[in-house]
Protein backbone atom coordinates (compact mmCIF):
# COMPACT_ATOMS: atom_id res chain seq x y z
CA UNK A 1 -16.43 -1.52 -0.37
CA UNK A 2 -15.18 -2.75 2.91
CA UNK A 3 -15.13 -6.97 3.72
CA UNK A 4 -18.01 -7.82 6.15
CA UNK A 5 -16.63 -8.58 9.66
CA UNK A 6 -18.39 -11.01 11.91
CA UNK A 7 -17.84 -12.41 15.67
CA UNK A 8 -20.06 -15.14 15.12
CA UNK A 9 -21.73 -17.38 12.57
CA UNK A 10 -25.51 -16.25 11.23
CA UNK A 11 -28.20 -18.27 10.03
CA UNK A 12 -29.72 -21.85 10.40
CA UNK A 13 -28.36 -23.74 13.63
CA UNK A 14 -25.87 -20.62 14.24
CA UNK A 15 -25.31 -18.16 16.96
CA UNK A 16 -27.52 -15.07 15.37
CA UNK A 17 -25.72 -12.27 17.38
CA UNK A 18 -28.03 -9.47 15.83
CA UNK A 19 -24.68 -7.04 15.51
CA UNK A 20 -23.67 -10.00 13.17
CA UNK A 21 -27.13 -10.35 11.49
CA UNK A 22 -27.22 -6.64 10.57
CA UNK A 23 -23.41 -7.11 9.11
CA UNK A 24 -24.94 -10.06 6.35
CA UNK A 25 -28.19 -8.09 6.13
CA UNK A 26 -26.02 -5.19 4.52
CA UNK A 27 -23.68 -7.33 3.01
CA UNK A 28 -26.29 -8.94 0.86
CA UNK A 29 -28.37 -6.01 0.44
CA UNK A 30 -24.95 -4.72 -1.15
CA UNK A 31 -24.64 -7.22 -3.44
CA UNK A 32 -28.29 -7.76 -4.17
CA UNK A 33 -28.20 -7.27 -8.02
CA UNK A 34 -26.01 -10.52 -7.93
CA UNK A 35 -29.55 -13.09 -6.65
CA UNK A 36 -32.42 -11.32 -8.23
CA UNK A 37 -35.06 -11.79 -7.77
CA UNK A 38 -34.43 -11.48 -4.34
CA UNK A 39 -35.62 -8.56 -2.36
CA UNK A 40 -33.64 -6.02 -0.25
CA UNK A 41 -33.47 -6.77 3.43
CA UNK A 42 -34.58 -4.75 6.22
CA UNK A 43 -31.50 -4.47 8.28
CA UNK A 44 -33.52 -5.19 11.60
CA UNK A 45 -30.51 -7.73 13.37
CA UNK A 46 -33.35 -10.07 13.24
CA UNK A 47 -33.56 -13.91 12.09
CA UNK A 48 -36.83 -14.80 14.35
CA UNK A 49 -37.55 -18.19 16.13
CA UNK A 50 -37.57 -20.32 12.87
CA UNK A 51 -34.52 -18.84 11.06
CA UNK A 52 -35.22 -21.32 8.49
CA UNK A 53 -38.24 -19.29 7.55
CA UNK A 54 -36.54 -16.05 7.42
CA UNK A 55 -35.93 -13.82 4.36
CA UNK A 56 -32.34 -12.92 5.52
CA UNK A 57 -31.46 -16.88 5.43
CA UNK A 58 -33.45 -17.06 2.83
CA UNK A 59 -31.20 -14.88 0.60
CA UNK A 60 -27.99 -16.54 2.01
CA UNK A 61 -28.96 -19.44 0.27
CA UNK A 62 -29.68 -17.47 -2.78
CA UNK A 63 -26.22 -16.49 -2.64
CA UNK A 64 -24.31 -19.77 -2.13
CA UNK A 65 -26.60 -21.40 -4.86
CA UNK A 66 -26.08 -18.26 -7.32
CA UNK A 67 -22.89 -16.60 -6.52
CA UNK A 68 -20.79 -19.53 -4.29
CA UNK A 69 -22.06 -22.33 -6.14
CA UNK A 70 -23.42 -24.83 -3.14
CA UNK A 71 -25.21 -27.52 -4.92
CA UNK A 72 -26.64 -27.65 -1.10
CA UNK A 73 -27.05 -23.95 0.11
CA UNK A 74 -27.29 -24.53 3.78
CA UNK A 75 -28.28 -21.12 4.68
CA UNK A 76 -25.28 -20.78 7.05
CA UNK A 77 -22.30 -18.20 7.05
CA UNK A 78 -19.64 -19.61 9.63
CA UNK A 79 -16.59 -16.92 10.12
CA UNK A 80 -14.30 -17.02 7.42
CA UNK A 81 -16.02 -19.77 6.16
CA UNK A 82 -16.71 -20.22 2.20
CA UNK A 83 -19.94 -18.08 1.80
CA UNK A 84 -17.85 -15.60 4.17
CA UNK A 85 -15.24 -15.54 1.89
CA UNK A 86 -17.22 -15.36 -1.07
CA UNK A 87 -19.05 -12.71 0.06
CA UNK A 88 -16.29 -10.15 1.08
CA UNK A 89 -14.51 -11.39 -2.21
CA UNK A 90 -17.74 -10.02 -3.89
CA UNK A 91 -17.79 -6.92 -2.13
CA UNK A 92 -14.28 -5.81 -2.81
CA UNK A 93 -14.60 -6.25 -6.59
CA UNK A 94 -18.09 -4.22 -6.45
CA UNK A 95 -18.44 -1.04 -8.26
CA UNK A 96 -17.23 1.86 -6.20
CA UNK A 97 -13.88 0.47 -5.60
CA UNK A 98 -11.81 3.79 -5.90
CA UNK A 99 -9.20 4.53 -8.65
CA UNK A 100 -6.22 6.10 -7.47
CA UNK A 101 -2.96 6.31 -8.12
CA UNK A 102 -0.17 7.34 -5.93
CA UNK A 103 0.92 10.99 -6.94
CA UNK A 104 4.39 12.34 -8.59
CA UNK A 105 7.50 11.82 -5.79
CA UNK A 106 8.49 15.23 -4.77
CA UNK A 107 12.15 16.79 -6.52
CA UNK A 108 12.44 19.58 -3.46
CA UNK A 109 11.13 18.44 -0.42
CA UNK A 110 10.49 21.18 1.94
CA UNK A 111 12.23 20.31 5.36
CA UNK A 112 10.51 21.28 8.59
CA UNK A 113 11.91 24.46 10.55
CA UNK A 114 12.50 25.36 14.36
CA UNK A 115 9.88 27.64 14.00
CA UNK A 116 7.32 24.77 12.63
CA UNK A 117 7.79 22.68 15.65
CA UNK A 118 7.82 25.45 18.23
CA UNK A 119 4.09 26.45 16.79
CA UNK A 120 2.95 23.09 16.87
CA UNK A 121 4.55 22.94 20.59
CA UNK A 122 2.58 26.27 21.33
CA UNK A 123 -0.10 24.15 19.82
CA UNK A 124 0.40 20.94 22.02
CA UNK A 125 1.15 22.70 25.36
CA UNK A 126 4.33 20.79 25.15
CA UNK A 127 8.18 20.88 24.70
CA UNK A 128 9.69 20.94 21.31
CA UNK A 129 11.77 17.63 22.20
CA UNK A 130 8.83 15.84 22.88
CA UNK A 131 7.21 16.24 19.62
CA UNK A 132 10.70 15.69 18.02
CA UNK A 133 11.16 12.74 20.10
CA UNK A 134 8.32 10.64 18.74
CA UNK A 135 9.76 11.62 14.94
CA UNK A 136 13.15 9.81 16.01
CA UNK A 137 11.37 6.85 17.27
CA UNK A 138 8.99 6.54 14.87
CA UNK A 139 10.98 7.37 11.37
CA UNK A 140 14.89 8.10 12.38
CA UNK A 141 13.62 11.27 11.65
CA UNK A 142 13.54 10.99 7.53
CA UNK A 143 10.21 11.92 7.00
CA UNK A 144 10.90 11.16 3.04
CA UNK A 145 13.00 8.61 1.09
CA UNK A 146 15.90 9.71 -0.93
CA UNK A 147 13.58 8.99 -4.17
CA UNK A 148 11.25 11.99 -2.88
CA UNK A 149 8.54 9.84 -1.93
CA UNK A 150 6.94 10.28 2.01
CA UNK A 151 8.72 6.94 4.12
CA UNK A 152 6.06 3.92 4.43
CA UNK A 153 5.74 0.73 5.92
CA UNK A 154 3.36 -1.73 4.65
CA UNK A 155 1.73 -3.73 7.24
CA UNK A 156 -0.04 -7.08 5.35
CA UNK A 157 -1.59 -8.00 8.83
CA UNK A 158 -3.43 -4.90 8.74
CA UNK A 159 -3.99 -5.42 4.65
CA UNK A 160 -5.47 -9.36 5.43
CA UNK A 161 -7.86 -8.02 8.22
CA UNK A 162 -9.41 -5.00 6.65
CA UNK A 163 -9.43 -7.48 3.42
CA UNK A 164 -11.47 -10.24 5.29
CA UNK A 165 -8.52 -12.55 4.92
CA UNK A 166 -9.37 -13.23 1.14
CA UNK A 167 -5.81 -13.10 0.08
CA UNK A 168 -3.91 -14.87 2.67
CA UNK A 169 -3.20 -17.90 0.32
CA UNK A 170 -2.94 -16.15 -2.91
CA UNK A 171 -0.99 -13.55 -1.69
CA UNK A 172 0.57 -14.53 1.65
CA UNK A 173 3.68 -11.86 1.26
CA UNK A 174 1.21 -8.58 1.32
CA UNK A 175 -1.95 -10.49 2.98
CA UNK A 176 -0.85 -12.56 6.14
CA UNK A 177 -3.46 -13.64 9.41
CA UNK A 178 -0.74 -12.44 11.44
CA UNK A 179 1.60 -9.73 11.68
CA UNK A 180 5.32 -11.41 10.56
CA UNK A 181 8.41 -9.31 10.48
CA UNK A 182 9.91 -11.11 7.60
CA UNK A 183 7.57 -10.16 5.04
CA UNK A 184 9.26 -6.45 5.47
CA UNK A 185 11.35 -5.14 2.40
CA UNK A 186 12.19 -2.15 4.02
CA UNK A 187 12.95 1.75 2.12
CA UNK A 188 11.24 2.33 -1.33
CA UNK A 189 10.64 -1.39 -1.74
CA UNK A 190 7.94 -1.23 0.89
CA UNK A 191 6.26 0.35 -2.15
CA UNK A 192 6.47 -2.83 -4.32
CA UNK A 193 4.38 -4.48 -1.67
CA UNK A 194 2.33 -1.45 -1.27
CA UNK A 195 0.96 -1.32 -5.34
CA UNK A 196 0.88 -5.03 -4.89
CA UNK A 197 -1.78 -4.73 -2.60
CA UNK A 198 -3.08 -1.96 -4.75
CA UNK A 199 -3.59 -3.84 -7.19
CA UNK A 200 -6.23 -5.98 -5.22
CA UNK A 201 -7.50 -3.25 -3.30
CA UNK A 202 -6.57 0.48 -3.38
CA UNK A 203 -8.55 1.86 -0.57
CA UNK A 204 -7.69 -0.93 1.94
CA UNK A 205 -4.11 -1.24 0.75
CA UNK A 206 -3.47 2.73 1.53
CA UNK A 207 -4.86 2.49 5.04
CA UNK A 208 -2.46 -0.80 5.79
CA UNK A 209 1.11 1.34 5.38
CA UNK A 210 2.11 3.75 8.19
CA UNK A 211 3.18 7.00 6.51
CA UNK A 212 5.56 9.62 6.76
CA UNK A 213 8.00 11.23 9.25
CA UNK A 214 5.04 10.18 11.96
CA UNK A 215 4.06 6.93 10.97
CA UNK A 216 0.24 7.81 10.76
CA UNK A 217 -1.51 4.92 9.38
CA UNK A 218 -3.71 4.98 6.31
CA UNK A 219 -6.50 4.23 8.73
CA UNK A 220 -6.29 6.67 10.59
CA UNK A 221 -7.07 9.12 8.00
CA UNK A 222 -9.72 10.76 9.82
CA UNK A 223 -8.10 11.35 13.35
CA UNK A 224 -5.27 12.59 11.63
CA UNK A 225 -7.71 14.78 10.19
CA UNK A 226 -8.52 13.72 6.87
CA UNK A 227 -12.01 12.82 4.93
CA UNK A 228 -10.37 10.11 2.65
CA UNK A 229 -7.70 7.65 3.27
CA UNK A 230 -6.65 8.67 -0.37
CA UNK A 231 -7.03 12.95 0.75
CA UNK A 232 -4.35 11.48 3.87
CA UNK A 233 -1.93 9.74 1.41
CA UNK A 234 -1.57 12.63 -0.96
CA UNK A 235 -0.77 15.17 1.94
CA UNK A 236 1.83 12.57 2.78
CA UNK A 237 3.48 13.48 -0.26
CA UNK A 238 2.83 17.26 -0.17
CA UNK A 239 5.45 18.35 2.38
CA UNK A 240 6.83 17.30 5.59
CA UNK A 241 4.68 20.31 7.13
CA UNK A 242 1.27 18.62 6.14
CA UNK A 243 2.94 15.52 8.06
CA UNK A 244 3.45 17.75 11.09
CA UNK A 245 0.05 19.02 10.88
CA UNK A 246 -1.44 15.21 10.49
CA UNK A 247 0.10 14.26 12.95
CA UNK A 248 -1.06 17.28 15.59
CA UNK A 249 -4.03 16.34 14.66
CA UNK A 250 -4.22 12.42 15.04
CA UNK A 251 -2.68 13.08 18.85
CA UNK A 252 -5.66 15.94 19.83
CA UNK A 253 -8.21 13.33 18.26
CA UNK A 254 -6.96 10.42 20.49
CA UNK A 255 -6.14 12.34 23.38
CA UNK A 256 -2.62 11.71 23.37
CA UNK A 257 -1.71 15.70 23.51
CA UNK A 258 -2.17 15.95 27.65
CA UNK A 259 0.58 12.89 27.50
CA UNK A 260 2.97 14.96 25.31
CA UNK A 261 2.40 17.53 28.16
CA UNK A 262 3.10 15.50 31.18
CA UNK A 263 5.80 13.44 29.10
CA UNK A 264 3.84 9.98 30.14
CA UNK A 265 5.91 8.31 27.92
CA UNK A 266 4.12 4.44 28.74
CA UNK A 267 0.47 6.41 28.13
CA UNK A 268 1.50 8.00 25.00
CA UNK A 269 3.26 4.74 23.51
CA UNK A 270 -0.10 3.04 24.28
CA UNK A 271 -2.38 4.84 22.52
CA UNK A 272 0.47 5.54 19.88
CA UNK A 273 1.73 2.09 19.40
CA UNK A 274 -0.69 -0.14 20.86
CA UNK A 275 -0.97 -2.28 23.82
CA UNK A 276 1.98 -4.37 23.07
CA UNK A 277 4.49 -1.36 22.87
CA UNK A 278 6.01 -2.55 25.64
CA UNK A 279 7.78 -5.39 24.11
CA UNK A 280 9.40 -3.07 21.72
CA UNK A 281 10.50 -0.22 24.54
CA UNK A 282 8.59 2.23 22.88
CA UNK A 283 8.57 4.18 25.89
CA UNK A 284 12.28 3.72 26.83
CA UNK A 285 13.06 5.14 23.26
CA UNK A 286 10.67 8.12 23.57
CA UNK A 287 11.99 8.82 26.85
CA UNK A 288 15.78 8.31 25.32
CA UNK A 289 14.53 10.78 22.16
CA UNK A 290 13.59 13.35 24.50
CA UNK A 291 16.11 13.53 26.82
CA UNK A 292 18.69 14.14 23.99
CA UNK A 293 16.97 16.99 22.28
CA UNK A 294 15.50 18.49 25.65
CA UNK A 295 19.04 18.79 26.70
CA UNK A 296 20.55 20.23 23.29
């Protein structure tokens, strides 16, 4: 199961945003079985005018006194505060967590062709160099390492927020508050970290690495077209065609295609990259890629 996010702290004396009310409503009704007797919630966003009267505070307190072990349940979750923590530790060990293990490294790795790129160009309404442009930038191009396994880079920012934070201190080299270039290994080490993480979480640890000749990450499964973060991850291994597919699919889902088209480099980089591509020249480099190849 996923960590419960909040904005803002619920329950006696706290802020009560309902979005954030619903998110410990669901929590706890998640982990119910853990403070029978208590009841399920109704996941209503609601704490009314006495909160201290409510059921939904009512079973936070169950929880610290049963599960966190408050000898003074104060019927408070602050963010990232112990009953916070406790909670999302509880929810990531709760039955459901998926088993998976990564599959076999590939011994003949299928290389992409002209012809692959021109049909996903057809496909884009764009130039072959711009498509081959964002696999320079994004992977030098080696869609696979030389052990046959699709190139990855774990991110442990990404890992510590989709993990609630709950393994920053035991775990600060795959689990860190904020994103540190150090903690990269770099090549087929990045999978140490990787099954590291796996080891805590599988689910949440495959959606923190950016994967293949692309650089799709794990959480993007779906936009890149993709049920299951763990579906995603073993079409990364499949071939560097199912990479090229993924990835014509993650740019039509975000809109990013018409940008290919125009060759907006700053606009694609954004929604590519993020906001802060800038600082890296992610748009001098595409623009760099593409002139090379558009002039071969």
């Amino acid at each position: 199961m996923s960590a419960m996010r909040l904005n803002q702290s619920v329950g006696i004396g706290a802020m009560n945003n309902p979005n954030d009310v619903k998110a410990v409503q669901n929590a706890i009704n998640s982990l119910i079985n853990l403070i029978a007797p208590t009841r399920t919630l109704v996941v209503d966003g609601r704490v009314g005018a006495r909160p201290e009267n409510s059921k939904t505070v009512a079973a936070i307190k169950a929880f610290q006194s049963k599960v966190a072990g408050m000898v003074r349940p104060d019927g408070r979750i602050d963010v990232n505060g112990r009953t916070h923590r406790k909670i999302n530790e509880k929810l990531l060990q709760a039955p459901g967590q998926v088993s998976f293990k990564l599959p076999t490294a590939s011994s003949d790795v299928i290389n992409l062709s002209n012809s692959d790129y021109v049909d996903v160009a057809n496909e884009l309404s764009c130039k072959v160099a711009a498509i081959k442009a964002v696999a320079e930038v994004e992977s030098s191009t080696d869609a696979f390492l030389p052990n046959g396994k699709p190139k990855i880079l774990y991110e442990a920012h990404i890992f510590s927020r989709l993990t609630g934070h709950i393994y920053d201190a035991s775990h600060p080299s795959i689990s860190s508050r904020a994103w540190n270039r150090s903690l990269y290994i770099g090549g087929a080490q990045e999978y140490t970290r990787l099954e590291q993480a796996m080891a805590l979480n599988v689910t949440e640890a495959l959606k923190s690495a950016s994967w293949g000749r692309f650089q799709i990450m794990g959480f993007n499964h779906r936009a890149a077209g993709f049920a299951s973060v763990e579906n995603f991850v073993k079409a990364m291994f499949t071939s560097e065609r199912k990479q090229l597919d993924a990835f014509v699919s993650f740019v039509k889902s975000k809109g990013l295609d018409q940008h290919l088209t125009t060759l907006n480099w700053a606009a694609f980089a954004r929604g590519y990259n993020g906001s802060q591509y800038a600082k890296n020249k992610y748009d001098v480099k595409l623009q760099q890629a593409f002139d090379k190849y558009d002039n071969e």
